[in-house]
C-alpha atoms as a PDB file:
ATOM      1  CA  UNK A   1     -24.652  24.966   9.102  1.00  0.00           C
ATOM      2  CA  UNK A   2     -25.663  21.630   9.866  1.00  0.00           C
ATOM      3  CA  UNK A   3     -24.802  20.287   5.973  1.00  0.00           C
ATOM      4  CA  UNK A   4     -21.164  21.865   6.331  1.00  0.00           C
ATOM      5  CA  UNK A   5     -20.735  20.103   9.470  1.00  0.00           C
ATOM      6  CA  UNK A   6     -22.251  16.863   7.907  1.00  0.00           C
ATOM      7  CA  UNK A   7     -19.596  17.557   5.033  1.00  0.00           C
ATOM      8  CA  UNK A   8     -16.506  17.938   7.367  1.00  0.00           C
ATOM      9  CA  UNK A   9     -17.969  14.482   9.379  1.00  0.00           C
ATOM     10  CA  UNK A  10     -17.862  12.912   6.245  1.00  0.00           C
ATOM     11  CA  UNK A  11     -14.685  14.313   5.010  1.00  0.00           C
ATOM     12  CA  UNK A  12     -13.184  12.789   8.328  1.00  0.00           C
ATOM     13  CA  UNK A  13     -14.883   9.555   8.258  1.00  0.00           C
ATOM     14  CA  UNK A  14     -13.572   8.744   5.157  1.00  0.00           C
ATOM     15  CA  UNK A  15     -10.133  10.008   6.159  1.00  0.00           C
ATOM     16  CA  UNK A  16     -10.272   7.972   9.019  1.00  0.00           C
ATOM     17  CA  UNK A  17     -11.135   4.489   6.861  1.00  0.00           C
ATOM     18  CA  UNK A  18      -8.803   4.588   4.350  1.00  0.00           C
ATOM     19  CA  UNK A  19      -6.190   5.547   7.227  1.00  0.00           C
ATOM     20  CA  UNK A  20      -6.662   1.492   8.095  1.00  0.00           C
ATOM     21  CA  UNK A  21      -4.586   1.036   5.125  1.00  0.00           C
ATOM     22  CA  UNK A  22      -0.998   2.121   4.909  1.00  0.00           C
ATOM     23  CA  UNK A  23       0.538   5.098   4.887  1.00  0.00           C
ATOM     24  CA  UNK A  24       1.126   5.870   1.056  1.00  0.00           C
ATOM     25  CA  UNK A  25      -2.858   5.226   1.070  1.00  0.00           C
ATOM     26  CA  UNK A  26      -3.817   6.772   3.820  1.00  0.00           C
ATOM     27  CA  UNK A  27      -4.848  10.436   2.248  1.00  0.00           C
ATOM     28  CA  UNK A  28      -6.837   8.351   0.278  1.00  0.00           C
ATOM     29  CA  UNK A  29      -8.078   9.768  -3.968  1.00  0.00           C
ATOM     30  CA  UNK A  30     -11.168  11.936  -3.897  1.00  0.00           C
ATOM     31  CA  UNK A  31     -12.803   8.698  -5.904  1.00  0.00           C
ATOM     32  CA  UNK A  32     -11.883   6.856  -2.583  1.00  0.00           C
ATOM     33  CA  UNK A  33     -13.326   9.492  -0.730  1.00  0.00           C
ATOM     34  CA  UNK A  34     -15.990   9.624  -2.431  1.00  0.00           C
ATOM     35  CA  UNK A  35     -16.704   6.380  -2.946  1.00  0.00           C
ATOM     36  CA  UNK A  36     -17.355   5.338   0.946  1.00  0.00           C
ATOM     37  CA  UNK A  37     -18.655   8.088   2.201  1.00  0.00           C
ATOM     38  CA  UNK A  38     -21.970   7.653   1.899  1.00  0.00           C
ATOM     39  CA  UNK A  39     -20.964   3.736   3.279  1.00  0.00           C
ATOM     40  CA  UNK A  40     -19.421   5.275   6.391  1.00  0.00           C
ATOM     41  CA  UNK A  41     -21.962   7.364   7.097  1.00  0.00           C
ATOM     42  CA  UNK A  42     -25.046   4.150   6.197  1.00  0.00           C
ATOM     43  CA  UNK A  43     -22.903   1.700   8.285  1.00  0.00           C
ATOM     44  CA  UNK A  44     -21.220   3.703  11.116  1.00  0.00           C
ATOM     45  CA  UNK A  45     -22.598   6.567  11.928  1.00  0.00           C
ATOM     46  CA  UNK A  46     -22.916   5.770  15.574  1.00  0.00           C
ATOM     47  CA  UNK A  47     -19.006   5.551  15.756  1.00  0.00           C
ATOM     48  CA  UNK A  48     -18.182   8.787  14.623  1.00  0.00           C
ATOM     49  CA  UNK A  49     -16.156  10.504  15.766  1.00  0.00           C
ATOM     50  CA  UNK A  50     -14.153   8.136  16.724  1.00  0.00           C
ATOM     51  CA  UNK A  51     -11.387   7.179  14.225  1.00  0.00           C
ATOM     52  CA  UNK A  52     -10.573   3.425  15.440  1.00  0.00           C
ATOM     53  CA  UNK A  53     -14.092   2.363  15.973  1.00  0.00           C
ATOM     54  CA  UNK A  54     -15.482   3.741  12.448  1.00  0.00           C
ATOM     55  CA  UNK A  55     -12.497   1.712  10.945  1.00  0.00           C
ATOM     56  CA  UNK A  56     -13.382  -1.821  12.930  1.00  0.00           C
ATOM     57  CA  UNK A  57     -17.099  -0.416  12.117  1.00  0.00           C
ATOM     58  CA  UNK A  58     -15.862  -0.724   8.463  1.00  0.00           C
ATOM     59  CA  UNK A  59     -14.116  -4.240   8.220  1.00  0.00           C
ATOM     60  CA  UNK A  60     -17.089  -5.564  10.167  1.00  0.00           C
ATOM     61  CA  UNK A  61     -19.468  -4.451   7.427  1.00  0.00           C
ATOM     62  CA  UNK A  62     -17.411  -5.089   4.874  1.00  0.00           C
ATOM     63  CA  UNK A  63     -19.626  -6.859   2.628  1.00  0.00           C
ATOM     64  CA  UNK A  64     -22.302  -4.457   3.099  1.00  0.00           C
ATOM     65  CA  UNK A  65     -19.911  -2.247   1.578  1.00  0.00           C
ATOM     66  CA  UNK A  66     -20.937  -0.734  -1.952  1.00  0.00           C
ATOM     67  CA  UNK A  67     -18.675  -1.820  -4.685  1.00  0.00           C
ATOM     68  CA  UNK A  68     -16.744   1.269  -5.420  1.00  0.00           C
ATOM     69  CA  UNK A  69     -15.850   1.395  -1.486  1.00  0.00           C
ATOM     70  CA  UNK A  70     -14.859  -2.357  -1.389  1.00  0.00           C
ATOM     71  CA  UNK A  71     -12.223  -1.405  -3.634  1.00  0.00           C
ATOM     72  CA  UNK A  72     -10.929   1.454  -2.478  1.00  0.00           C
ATOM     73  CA  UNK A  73     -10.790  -0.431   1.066  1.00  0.00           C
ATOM     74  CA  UNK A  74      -8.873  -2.923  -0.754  1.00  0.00           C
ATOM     75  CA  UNK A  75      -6.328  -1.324  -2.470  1.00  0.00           C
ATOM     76  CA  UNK A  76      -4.754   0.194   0.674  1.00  0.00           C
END
């Protein structure tokens, strides 16, 4: 139970960052997905789940970012 729940988290942390971006970006690839969630969960788990905060929680780390994640924030 508590991995599916960790799953869904993640699934909705992600969701949330790449939301930042704009709209057309905002559902994000599963490579974007996949690439920051292991970021959002490193860097900000303490903001979940709250959507804005895990996004400023984001930009604030963003060079602690892992590569793959940096450019998938980028993009959007």
């Amino acid at each position: 139970m508590t991995k599916l729940r960790n799953a869904l988290i993640g699934t909705a942390v992600v969701a949330a960052v790449l939301v930042s971006s704009t709209a057309g970006f905002a559902q994000g690839t599963p490579e974007q997905r996949s690439a920051c969630t292991g970021d959002a969960f490193r860097l900000c788990s303490g903001d979940i789940p709250n959507v804005s905060r895990i996004i400023a929680c984001m930009k604030v780390n963003f060079s602690k970012l892992s590569p793959g994640c940096k450019a998938a924030f980028v993009k959007g």
